[in-house]
C-alpha atoms as a PDB file:
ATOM      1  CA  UNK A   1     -23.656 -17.478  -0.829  1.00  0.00           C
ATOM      2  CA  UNK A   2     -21.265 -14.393  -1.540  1.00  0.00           C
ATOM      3  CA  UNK A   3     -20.202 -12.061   0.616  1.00  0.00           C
ATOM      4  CA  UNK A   4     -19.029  -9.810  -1.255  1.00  0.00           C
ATOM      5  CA  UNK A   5     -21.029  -6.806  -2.914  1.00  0.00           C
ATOM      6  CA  UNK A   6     -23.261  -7.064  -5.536  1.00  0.00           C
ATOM      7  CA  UNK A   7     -22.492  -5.709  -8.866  1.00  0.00           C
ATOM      8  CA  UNK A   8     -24.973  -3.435  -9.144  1.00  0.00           C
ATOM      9  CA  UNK A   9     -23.071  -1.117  -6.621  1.00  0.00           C
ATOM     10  CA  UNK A  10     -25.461  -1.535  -3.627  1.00  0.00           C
ATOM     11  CA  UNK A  11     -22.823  -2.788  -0.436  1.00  0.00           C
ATOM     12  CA  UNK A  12     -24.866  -6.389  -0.273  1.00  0.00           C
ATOM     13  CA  UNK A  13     -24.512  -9.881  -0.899  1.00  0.00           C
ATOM     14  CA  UNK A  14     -25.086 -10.586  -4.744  1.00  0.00           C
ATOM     15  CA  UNK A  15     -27.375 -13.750  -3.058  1.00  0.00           C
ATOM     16  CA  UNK A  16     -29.332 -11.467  -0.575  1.00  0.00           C
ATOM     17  CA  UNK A  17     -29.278  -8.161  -3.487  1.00  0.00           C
ATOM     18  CA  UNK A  18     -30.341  -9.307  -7.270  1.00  0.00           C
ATOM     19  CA  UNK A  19     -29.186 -12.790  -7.017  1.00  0.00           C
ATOM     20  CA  UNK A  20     -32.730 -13.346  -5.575  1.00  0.00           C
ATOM     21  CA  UNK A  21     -34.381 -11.543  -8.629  1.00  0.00           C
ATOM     22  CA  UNK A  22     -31.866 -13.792 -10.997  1.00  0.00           C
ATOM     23  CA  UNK A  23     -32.822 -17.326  -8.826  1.00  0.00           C
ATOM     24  CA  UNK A  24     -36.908 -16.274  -9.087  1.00  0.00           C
ATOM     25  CA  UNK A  25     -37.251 -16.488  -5.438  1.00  0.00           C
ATOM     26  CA  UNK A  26     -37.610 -12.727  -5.092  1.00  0.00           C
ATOM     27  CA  UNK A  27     -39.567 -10.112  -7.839  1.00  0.00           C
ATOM     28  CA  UNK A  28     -37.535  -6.850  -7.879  1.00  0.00           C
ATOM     29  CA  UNK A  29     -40.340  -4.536  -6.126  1.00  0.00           C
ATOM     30  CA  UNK A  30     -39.263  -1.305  -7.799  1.00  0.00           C
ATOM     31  CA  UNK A  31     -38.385   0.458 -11.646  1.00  0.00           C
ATOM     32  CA  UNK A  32     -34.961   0.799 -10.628  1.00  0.00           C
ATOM     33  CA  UNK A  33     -34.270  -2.620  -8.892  1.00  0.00           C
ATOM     34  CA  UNK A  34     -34.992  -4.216 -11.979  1.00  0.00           C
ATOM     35  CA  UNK A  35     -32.461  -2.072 -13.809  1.00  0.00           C
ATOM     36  CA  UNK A  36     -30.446  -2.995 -11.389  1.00  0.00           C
ATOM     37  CA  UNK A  37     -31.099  -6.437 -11.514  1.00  0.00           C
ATOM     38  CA  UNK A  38     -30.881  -5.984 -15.408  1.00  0.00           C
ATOM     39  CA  UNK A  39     -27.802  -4.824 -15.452  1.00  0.00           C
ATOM     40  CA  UNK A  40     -26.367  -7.131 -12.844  1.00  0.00           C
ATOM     41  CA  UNK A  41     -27.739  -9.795 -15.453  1.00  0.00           C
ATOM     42  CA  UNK A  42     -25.498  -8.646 -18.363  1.00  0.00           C
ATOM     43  CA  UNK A  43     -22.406  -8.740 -15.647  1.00  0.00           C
ATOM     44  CA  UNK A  44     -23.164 -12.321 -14.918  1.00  0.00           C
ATOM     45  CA  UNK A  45     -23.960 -12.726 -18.739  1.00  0.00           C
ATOM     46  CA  UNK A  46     -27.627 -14.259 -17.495  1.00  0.00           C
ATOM     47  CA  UNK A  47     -29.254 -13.630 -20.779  1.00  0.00           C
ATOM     48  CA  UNK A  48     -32.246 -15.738 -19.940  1.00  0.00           C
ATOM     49  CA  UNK A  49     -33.353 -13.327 -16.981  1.00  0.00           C
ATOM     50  CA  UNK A  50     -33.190 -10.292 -19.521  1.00  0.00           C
ATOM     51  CA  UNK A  51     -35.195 -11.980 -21.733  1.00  0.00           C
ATOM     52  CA  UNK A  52     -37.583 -13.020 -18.517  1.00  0.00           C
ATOM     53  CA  UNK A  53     -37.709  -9.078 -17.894  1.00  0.00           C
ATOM     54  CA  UNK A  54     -38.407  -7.487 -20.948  1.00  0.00           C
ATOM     55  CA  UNK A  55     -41.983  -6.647 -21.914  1.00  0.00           C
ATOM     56  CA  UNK A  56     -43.164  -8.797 -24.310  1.00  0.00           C
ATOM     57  CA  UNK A  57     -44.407  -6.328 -26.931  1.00  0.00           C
ATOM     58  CA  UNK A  58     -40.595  -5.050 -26.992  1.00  0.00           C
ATOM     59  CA  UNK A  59     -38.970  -8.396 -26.016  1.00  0.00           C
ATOM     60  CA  UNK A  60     -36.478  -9.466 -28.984  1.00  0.00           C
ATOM     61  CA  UNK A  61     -36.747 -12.817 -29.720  1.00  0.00           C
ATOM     62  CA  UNK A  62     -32.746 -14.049 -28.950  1.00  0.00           C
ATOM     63  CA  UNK A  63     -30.426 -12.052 -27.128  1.00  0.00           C
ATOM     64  CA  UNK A  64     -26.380 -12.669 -27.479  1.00  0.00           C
ATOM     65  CA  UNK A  65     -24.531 -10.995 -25.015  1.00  0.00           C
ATOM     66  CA  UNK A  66     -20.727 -10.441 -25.802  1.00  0.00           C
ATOM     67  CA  UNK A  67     -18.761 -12.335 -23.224  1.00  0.00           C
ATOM     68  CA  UNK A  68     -15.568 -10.046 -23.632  1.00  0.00           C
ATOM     69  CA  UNK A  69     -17.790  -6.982 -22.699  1.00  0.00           C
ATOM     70  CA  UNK A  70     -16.630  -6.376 -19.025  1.00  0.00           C
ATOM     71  CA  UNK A  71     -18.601  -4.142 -17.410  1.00  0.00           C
ATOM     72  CA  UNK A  72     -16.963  -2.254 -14.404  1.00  0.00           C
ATOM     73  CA  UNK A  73     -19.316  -0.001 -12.675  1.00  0.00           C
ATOM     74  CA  UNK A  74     -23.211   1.259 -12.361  1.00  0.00           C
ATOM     75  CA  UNK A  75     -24.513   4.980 -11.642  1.00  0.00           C
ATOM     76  CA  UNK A  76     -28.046   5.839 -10.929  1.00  0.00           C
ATOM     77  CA  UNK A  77     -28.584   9.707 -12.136  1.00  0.00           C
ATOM     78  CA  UNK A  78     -32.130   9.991 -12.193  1.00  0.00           C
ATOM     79  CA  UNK A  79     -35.240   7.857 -11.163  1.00  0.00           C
ATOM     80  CA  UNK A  80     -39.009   9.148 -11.842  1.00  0.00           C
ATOM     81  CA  UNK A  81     -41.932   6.715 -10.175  1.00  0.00           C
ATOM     82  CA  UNK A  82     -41.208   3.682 -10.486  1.00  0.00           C
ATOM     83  CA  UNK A  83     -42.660   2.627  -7.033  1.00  0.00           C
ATOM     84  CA  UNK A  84     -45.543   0.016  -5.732  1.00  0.00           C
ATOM     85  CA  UNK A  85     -47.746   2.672  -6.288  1.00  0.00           C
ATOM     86  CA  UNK A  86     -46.756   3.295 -10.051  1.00  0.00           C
ATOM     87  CA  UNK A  87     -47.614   1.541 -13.345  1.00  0.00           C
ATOM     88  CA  UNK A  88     -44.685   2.544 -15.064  1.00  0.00           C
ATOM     89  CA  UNK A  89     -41.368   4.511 -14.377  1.00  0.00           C
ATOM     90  CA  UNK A  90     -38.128   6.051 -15.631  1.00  0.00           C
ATOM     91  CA  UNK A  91     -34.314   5.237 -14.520  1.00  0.00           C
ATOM     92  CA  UNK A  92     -31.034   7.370 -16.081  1.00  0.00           C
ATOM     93  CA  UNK A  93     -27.901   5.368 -15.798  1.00  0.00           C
ATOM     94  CA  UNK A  94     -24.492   5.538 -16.307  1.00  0.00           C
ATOM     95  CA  UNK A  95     -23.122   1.706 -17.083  1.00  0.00           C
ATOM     96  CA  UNK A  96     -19.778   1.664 -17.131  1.00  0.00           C
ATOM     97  CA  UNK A  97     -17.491  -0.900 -19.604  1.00  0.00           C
ATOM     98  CA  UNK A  98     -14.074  -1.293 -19.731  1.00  0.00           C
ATOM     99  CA  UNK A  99     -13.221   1.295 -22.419  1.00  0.00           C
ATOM    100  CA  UNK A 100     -16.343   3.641 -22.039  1.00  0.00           C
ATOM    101  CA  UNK A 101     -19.889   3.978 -20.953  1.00  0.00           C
ATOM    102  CA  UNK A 102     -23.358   3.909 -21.835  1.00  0.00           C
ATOM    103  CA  UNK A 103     -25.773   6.680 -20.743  1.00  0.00           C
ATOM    104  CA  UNK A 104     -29.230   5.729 -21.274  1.00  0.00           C
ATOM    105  CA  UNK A 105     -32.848   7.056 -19.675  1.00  0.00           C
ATOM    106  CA  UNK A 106     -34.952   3.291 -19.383  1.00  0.00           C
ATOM    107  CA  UNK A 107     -38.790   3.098 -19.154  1.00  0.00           C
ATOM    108  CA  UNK A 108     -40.378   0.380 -17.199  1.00  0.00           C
ATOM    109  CA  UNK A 109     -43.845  -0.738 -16.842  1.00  0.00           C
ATOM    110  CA  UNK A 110     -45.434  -3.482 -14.688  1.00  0.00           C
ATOM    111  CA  UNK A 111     -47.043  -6.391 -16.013  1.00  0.00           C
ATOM    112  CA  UNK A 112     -49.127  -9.007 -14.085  1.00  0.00           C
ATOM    113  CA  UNK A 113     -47.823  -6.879 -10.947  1.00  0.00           C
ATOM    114  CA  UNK A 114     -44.269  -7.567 -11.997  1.00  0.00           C
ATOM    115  CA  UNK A 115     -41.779  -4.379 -13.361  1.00  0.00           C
ATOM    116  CA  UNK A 116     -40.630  -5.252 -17.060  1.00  0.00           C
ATOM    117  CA  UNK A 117     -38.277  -3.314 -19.315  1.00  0.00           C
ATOM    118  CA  UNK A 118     -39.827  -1.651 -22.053  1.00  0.00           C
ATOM    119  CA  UNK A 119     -37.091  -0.036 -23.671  1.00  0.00           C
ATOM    120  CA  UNK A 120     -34.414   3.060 -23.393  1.00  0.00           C
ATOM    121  CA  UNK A 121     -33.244   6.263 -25.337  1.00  0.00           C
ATOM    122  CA  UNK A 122     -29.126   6.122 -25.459  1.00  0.00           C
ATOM    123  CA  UNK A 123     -28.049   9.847 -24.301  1.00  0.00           C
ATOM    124  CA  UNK A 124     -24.918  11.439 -25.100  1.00  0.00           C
END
């Protein structure tokens, strides 16, 4: 297991952070774990677990992530619900790629008990 930080920009493990949401042993328990999980997933290129964590009346049927896309950094700007004791929630992020950013606001929902991605609004 790494020690080094995750990639999502919290100071753990990657194994003990949203390598457990990645492996399946763990279900991220909040709106804005699974974003971070989510975008954790397009660092390590882990297309499958996007797909896993999309809902499936938005879910696209293939996903092709670019493997020269390097992404360098993730800010959290905003969060509304989101928690256990929500059915759906909002995250703003700032994901940073070499060469610019993206700025989106994401809505989540659960499903079966589990948060899913539903989809985002880019923002400039």
């Amino acid at each position: 297991m790494s020690t080094r930080s995750c990639p999502c920009g919290l100071l753990v493990a990657y194994g003990d952070c949203c390598g457990r949401y990645h492996s399946g042993s763990a279900a991220a328990p909040t709106a804005e774990a699974l974003m971070r999980s989510r975008y954790c997933a397009f660092v390590k290129g882990d297309a499958g677990y996007l797909l896993r964590t999309w809902h499936p009346r938005t879910r696209p049927g293939t996903l092709e992530l670019d493997p020269r896309t390097r992404w360098t950094g993730l800010e959290i700007l905003d969060t509304s619900d989101g928690s256990a004791f929500h059915s759906g929630g909002t995250v703003e992020f700032r994901a940073s790629y070499r060469g610019g950013s993206l700025h989106e606001r994401s809505r989540f929902e659960r499903v079966d008990g589990a948060w899913v991605y539903v989809d985002g609004e880019f923002l400039p």
